[in-house]
N, C-alpha and C. Protein backbone atom coordinates (compact mmCIF):
# COMPACT_ATOMS: atom_id res chain seq x y z
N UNK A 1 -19.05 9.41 12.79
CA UNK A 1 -19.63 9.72 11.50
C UNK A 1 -19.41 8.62 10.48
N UNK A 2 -18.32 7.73 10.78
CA UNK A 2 -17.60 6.53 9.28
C UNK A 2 -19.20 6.19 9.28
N UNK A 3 -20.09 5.23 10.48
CA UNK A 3 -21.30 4.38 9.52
C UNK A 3 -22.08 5.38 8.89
N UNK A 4 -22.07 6.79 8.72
CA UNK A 4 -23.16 7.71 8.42
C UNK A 4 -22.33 8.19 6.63
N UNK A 5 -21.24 7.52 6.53
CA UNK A 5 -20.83 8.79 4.86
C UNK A 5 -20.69 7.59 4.30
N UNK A 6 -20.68 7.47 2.91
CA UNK A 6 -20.47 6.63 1.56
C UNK A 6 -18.59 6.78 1.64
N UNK A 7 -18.20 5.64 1.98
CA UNK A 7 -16.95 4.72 1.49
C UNK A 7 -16.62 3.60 0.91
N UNK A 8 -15.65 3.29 0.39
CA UNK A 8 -15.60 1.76 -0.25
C UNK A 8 -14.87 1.08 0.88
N UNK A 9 -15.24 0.06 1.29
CA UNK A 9 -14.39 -0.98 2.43
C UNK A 9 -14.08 -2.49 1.48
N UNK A 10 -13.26 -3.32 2.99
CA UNK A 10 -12.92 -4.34 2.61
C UNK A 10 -14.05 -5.38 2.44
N UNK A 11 -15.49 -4.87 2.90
CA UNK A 11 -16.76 -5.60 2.94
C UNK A 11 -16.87 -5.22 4.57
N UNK A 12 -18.51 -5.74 4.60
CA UNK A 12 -18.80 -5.10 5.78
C UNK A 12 -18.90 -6.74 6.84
N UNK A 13 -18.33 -7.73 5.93
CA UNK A 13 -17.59 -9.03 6.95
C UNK A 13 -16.85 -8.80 7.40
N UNK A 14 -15.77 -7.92 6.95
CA UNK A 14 -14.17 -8.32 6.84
C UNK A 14 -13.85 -8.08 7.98
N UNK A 15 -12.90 -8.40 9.13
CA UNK A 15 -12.50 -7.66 10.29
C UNK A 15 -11.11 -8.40 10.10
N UNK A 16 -10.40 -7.26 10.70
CA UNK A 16 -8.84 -7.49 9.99
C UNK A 16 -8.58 -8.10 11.63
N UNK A 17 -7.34 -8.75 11.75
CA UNK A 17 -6.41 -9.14 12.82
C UNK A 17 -6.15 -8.04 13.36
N UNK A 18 -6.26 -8.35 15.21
CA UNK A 18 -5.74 -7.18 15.89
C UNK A 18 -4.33 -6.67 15.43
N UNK A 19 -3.43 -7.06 14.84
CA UNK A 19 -2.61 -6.95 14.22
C UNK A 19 -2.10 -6.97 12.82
N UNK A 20 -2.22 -6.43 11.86
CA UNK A 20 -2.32 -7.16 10.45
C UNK A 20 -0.87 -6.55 10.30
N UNK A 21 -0.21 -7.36 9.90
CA UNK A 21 1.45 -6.99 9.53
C UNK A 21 1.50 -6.55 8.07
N UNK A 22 0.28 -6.35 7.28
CA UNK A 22 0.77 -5.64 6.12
C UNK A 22 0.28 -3.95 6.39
N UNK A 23 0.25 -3.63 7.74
CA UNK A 23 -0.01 -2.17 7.95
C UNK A 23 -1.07 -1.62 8.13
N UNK A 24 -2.01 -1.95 7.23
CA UNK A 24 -3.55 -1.21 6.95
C UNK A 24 -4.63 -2.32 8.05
N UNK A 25 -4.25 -1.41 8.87
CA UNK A 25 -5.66 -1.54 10.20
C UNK A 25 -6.70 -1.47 10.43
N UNK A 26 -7.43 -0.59 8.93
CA UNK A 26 -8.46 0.36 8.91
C UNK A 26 -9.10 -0.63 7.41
N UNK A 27 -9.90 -0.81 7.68
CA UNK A 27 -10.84 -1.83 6.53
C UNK A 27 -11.66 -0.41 5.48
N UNK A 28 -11.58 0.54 6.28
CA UNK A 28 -12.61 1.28 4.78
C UNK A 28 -11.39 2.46 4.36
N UNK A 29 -11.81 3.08 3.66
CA UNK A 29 -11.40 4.48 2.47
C UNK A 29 -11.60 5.76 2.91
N UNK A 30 -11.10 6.50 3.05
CA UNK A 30 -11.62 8.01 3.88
C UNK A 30 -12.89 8.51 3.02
N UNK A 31 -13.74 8.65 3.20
CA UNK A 31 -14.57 9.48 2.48
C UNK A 31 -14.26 10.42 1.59
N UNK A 32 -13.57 11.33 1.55
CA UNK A 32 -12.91 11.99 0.89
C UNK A 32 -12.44 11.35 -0.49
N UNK A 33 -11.62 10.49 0.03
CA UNK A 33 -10.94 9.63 -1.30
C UNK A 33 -11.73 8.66 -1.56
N UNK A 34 -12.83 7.97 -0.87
CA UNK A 34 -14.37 7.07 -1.71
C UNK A 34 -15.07 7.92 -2.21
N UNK A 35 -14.97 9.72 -2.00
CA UNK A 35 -15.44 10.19 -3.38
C UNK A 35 -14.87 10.59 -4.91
N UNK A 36 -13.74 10.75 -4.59
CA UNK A 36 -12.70 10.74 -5.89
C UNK A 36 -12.98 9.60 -6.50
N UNK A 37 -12.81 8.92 -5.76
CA UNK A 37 -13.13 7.44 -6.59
C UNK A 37 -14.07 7.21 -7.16
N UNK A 38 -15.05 7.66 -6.42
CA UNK A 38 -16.44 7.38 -7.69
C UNK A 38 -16.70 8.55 -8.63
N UNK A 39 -15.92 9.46 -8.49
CA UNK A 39 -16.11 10.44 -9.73
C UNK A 39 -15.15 10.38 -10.78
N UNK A 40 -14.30 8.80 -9.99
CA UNK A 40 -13.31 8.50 -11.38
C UNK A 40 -12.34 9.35 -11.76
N UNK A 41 -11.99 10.44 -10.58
CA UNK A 41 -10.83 11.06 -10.35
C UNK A 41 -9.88 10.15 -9.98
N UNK A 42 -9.61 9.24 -9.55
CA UNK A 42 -8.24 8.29 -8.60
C UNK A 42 -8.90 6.84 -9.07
N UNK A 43 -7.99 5.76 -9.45
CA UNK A 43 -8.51 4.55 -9.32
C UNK A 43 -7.94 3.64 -8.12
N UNK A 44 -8.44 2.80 -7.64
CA UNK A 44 -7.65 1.66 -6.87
C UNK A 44 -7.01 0.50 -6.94
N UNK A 45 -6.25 0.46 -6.39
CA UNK A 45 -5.36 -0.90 -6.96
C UNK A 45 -5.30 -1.50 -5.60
N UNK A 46 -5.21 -2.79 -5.64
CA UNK A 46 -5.38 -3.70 -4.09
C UNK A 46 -4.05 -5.01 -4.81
N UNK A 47 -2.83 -4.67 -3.59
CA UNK A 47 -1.83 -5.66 -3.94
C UNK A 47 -1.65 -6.88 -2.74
N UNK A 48 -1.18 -8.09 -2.78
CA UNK A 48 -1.00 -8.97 -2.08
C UNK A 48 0.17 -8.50 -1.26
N UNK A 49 0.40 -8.97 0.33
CA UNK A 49 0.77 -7.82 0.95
C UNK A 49 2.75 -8.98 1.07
N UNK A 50 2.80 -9.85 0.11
CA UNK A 50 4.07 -9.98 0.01
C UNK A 50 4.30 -9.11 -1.36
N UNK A 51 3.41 -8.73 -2.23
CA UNK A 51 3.91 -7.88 -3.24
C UNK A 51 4.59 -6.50 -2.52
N UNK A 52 3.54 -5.90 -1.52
CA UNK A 52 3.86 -4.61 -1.01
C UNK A 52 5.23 -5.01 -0.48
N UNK A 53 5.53 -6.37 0.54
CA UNK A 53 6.71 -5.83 1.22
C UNK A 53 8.03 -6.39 -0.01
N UNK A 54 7.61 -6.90 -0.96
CA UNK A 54 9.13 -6.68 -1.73
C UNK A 54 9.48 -5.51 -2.33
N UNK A 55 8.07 -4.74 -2.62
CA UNK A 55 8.58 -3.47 -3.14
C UNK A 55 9.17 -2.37 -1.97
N UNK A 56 8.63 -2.90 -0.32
CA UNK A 56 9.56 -1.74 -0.03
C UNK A 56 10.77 -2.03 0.70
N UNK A 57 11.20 -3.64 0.54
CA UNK A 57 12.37 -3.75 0.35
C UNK A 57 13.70 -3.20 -0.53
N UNK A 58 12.85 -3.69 -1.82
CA UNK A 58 13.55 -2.74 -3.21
C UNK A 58 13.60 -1.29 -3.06
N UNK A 59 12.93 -0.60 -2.47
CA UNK A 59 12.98 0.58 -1.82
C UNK A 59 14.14 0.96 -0.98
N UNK A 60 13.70 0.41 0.41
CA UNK A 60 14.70 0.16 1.06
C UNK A 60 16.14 0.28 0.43
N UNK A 61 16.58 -0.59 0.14
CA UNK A 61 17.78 -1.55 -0.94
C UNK A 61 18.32 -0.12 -1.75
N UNK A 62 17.37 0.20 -2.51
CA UNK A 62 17.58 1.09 -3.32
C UNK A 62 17.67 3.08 -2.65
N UNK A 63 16.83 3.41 -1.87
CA UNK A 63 16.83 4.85 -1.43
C UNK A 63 17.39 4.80 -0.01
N UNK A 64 17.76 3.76 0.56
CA UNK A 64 18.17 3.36 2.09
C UNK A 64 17.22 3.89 3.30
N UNK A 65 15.87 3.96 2.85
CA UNK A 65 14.76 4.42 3.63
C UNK A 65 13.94 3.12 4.24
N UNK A 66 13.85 2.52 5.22
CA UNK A 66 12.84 1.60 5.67
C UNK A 66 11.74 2.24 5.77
N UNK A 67 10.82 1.90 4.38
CA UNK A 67 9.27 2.58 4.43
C UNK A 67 8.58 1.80 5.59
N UNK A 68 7.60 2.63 6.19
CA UNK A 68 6.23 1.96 6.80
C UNK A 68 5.29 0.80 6.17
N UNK A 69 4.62 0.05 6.34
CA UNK A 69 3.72 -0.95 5.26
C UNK A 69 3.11 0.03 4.79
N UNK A 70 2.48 1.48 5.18
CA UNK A 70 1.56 1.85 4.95
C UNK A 70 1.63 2.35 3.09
N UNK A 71 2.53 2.79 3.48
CA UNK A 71 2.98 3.72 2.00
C UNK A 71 4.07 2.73 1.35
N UNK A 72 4.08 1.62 1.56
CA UNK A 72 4.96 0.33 1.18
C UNK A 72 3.26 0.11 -0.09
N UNK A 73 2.67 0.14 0.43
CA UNK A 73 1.23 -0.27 -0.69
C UNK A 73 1.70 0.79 -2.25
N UNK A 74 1.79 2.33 -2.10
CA UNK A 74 1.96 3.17 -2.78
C UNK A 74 3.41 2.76 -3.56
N UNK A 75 4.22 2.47 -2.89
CA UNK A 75 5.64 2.07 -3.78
C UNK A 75 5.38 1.06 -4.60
N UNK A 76 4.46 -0.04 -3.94
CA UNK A 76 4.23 -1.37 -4.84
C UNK A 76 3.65 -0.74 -6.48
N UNK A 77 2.57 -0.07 -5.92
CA UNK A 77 1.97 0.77 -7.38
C UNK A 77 3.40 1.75 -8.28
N UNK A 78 3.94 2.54 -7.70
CA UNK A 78 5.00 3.14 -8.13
C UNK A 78 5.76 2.33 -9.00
N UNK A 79 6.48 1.24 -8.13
CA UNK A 79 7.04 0.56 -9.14
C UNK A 79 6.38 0.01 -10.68
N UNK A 80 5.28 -0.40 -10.48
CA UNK A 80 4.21 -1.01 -11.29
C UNK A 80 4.23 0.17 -12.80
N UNK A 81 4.22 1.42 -12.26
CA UNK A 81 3.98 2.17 -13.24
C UNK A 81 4.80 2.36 -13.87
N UNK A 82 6.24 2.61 -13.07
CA UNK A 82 7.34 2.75 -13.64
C UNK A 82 7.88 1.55 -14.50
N UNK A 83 7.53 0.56 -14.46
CA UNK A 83 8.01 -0.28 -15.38
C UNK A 83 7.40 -0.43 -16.31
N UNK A 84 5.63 0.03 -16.28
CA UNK A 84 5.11 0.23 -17.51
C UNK A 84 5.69 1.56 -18.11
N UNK A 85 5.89 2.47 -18.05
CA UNK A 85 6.56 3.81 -18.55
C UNK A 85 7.73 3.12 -19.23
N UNK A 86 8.94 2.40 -18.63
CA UNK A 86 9.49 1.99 -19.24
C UNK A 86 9.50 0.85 -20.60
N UNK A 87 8.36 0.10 -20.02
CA UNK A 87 7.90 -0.93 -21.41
C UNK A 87 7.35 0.20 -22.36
N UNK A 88 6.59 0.85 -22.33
CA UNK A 88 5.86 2.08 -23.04
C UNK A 88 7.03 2.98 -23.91
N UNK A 89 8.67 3.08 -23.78
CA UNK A 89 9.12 4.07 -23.93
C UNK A 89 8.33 5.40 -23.56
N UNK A 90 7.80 5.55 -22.57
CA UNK A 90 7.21 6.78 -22.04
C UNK A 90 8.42 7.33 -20.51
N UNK A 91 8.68 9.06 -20.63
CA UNK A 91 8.55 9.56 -19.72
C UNK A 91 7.90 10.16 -18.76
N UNK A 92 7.51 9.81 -17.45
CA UNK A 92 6.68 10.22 -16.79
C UNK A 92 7.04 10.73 -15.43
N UNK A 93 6.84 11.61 -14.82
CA UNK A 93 7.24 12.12 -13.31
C UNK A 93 6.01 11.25 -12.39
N UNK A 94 6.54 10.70 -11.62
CA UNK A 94 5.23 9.25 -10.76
C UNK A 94 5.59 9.78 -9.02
N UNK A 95 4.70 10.67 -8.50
CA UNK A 95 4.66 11.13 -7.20
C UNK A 95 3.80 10.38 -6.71
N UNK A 96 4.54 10.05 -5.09
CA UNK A 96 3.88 9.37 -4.36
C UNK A 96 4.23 9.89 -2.79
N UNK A 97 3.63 9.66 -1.71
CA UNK A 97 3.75 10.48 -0.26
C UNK A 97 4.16 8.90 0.63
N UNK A 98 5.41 9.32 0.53
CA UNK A 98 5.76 8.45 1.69
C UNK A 98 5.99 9.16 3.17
N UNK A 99 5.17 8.26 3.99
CA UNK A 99 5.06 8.32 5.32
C UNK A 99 5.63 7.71 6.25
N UNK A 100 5.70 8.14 7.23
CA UNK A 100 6.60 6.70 8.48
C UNK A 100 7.63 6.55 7.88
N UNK A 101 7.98 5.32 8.74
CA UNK A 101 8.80 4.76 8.67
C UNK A 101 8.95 3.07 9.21
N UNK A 102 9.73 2.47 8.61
CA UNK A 102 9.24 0.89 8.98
C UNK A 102 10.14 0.32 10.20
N UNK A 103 10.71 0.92 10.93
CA UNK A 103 10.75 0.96 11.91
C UNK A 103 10.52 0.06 13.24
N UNK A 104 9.12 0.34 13.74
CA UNK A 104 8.23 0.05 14.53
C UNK A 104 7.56 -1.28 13.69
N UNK A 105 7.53 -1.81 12.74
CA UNK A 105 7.11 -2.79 12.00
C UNK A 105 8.37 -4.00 11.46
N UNK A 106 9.48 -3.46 12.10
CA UNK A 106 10.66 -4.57 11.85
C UNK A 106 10.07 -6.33 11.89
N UNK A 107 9.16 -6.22 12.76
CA UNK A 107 8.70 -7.81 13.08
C UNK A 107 8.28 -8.06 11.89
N UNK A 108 7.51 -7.36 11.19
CA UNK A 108 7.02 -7.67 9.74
C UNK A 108 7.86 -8.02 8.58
N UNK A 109 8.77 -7.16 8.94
CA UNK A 109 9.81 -7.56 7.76
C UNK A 109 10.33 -8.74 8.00
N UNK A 110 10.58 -8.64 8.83
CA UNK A 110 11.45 -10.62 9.35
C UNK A 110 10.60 -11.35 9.02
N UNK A 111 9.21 -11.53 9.21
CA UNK A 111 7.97 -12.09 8.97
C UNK A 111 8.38 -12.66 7.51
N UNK A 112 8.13 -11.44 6.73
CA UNK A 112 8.63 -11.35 4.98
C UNK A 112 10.01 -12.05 4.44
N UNK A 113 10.98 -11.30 5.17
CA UNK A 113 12.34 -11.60 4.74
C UNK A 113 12.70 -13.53 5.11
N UNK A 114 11.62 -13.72 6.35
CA UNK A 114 11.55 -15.02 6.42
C UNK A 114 10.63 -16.20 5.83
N UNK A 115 10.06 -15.71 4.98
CA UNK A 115 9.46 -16.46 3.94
C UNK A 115 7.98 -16.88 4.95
N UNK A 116 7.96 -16.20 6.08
CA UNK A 116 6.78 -16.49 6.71
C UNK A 116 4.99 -15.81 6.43
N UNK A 117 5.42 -14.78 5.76
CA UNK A 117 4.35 -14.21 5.51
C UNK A 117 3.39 -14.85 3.80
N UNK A 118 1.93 -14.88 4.63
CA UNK A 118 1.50 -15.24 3.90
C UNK A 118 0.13 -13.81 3.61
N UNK A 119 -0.05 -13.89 1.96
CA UNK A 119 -1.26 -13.24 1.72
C UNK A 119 -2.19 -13.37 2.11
């Protein structure tokens, strides 16, 4: 059904590496959430994927959880907000669904932690 419903993708060039070490394997948006999006319920944010893995280092570091890349994207934003809340003097409760675990993606982190990864 994906070529038959309205999603937002990475372009209909893009074809990711049989492997992409920042997690996201999947070039388009669930339908579901490419319709939130265009009704301007949810916005998107697209981070460079050494941004994602320092934030879920700092994660890591900080909650002693090795996130997945996947939801390593969602912490990158998390943090983002939270430090605007804090520049803002604003309190805010900032939920996010972490999944996996990073684990099975250790090569990636070494990748990262070794200054090898590039955007």
């Amino acid at each position: 059904m994906t070529p038959l419903m309205m999603m937002y993708t990475l372009g209909h060039k893009f074809m990711p590496p049989r492997i992409h070490a920042g997690g996201l394997r999947y070039h388009g948006m669930a339908p579901m959430v490419s319709h939130a999006r265009k009704l301007g319920l949810i916005d998107a944010v697209a981070y460079p994927q050494k941004r994602v893995f320092e934030a879920a280092v700092l994660f890591a570091r900080t909650e002693g959880i090795v996130p997945a890349p996947e939801p390593s994207h969602a912490i990158a934003a998390v943090v983002d907000e939270a430090i605007k809340c804090r520049e803002e003097g604003k309190k805010r409760v900032i939920l996010f669904n972490l999944c996996g675990h990073g684990m099975l993606d250790l090569a990636a982190f070494d990748t990262y932690l070794s200054g090898k990864m590039q955007d």
